[in-house]
N, C-alpha and C. Protein backbone atom coordinates (compact mmCIF):
# COMPACT_ATOMS: atom_id res chain seq x y z
N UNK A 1 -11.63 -2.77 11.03
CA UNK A 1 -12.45 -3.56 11.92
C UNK A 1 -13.22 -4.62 11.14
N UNK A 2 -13.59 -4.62 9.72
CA UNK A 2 -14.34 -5.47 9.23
C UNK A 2 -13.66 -6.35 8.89
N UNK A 3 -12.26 -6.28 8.46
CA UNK A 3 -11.09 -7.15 8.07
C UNK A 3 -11.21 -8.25 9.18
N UNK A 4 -11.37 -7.63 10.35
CA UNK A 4 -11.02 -8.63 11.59
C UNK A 4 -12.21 -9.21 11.63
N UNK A 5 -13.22 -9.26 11.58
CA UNK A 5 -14.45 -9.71 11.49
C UNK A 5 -14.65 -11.01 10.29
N UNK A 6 -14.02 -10.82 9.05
CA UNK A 6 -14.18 -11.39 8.26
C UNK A 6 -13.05 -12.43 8.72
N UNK A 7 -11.80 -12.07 9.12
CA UNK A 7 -11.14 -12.86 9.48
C UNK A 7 -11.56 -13.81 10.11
N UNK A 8 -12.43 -13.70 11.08
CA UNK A 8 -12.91 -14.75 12.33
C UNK A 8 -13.54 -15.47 11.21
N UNK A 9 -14.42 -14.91 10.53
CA UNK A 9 -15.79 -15.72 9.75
C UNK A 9 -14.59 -16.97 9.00
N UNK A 10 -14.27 -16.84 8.00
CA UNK A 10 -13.31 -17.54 7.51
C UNK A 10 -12.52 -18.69 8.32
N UNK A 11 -11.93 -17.97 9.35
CA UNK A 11 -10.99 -18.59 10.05
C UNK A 11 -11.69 -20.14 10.86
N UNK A 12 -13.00 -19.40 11.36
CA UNK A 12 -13.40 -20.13 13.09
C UNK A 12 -14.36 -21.14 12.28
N UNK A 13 -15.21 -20.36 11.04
CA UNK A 13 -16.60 -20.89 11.09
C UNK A 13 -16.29 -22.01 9.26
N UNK A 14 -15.42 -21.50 8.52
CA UNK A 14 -15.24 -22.22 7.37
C UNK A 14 -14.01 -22.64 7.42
N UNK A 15 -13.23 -22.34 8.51
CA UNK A 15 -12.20 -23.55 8.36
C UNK A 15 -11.15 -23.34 7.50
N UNK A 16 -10.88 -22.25 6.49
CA UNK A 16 -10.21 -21.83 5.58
C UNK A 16 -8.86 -20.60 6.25
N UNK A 17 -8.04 -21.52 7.06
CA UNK A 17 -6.94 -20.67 7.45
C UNK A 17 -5.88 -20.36 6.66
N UNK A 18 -5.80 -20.82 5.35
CA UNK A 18 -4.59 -20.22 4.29
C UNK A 18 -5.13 -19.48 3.55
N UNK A 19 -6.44 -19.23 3.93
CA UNK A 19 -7.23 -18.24 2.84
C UNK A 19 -7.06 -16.68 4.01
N UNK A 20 -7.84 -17.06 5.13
CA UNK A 20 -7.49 -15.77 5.97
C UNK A 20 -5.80 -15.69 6.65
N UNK A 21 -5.20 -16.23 6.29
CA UNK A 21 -3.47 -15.78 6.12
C UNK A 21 -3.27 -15.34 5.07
N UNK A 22 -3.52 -15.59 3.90
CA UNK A 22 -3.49 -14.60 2.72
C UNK A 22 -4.14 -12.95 2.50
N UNK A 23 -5.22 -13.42 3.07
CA UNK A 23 -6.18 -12.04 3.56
C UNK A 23 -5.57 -11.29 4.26
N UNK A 24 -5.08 -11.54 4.91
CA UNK A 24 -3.99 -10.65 6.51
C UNK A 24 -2.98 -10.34 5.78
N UNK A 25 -2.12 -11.13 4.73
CA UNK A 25 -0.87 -10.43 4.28
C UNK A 25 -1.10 -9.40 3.01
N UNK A 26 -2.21 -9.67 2.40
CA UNK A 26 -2.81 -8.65 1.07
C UNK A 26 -2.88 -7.36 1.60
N UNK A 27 -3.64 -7.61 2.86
CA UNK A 27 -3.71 -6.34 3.96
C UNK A 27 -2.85 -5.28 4.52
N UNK A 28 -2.01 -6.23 5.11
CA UNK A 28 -0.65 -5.74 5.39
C UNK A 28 0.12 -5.37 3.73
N UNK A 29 0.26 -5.78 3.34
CA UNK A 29 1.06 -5.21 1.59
C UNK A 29 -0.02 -4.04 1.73
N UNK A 30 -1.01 -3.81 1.57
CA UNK A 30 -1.53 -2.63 0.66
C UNK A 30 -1.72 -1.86 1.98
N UNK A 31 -1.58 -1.59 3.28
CA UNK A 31 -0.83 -0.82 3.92
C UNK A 31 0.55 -0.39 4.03
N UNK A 32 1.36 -1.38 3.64
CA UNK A 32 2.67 -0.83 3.48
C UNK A 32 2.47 0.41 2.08
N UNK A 33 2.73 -0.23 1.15
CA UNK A 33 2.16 -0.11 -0.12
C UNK A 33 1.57 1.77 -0.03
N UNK A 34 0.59 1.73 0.46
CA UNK A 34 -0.16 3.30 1.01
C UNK A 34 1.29 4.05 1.89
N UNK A 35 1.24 3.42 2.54
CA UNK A 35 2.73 4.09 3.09
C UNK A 35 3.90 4.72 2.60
N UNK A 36 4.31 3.55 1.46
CA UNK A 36 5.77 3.29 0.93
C UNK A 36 5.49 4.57 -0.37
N UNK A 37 4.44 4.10 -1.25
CA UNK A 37 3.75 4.74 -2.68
C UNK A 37 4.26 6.51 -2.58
N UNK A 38 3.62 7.28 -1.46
CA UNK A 38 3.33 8.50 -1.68
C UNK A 38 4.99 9.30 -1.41
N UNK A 39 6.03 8.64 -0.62
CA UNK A 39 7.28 8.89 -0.09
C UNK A 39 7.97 8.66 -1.49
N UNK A 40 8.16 7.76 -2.14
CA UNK A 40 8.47 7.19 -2.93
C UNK A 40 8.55 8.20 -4.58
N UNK A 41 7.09 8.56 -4.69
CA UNK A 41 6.65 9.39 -5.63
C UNK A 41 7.34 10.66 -5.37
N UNK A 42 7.66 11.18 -4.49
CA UNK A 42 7.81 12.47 -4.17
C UNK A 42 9.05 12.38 -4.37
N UNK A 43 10.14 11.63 -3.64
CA UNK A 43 11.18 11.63 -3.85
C UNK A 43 11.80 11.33 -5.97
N UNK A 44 11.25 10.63 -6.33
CA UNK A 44 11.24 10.56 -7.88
C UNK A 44 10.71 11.79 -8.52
N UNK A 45 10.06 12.34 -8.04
CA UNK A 45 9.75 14.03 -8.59
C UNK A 45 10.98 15.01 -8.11
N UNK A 46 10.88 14.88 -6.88
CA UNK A 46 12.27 15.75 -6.90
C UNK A 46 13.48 15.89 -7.54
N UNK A 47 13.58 14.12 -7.61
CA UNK A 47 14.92 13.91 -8.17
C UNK A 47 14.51 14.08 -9.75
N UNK A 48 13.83 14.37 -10.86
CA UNK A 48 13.24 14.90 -11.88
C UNK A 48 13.30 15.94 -12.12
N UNK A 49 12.89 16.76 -11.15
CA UNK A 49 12.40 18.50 -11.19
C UNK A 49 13.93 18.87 -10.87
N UNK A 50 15.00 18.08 -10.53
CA UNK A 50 16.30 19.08 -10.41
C UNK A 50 16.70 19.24 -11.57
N UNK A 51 16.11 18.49 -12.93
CA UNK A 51 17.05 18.20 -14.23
C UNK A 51 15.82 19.35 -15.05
N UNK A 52 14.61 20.07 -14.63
CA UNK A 52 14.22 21.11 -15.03
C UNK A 52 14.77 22.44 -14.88
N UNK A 53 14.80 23.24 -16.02
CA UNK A 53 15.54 24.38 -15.60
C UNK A 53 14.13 25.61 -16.93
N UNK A 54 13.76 26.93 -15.90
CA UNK A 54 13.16 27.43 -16.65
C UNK A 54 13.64 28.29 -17.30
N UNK A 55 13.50 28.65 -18.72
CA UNK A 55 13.81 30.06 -19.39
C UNK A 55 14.08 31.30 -18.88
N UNK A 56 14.54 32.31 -18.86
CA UNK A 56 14.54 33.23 -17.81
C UNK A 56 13.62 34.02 -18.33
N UNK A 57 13.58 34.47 -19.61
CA UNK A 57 12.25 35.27 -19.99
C UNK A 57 10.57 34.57 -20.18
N UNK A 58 10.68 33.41 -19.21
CA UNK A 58 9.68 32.81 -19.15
C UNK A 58 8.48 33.45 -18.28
């Protein structure tokens, strides 16, 4: 909600619309980003942890 807020400020009142289009897409990336990151990690661990094998008298 403050994103959108700041957006207006920028946008309506300073006139700086390639600055709040940049703002909106930084946004959008580091939501994807939060999204993409944690799926991503997990799957690279898995595919890691298959090439572990433990001792048996471990």
């Amino acid at each position: 909600m403050a994103l959108e807020h700041l957006d207006v400020i920028i946008t309506d009142e300073l006139g700086l619309e390639a600055l709040s289009r940049a703002l909106a897409l930084g946004w959008l990336g580091l939501c994807a980003y939060t999204w993409f990151a944690p799926a991503l990690f997990h799957r690279m661990l898995a595919r890691s942890l298959e090439t572990v094998r433990l001792d048996p008298e471990f």
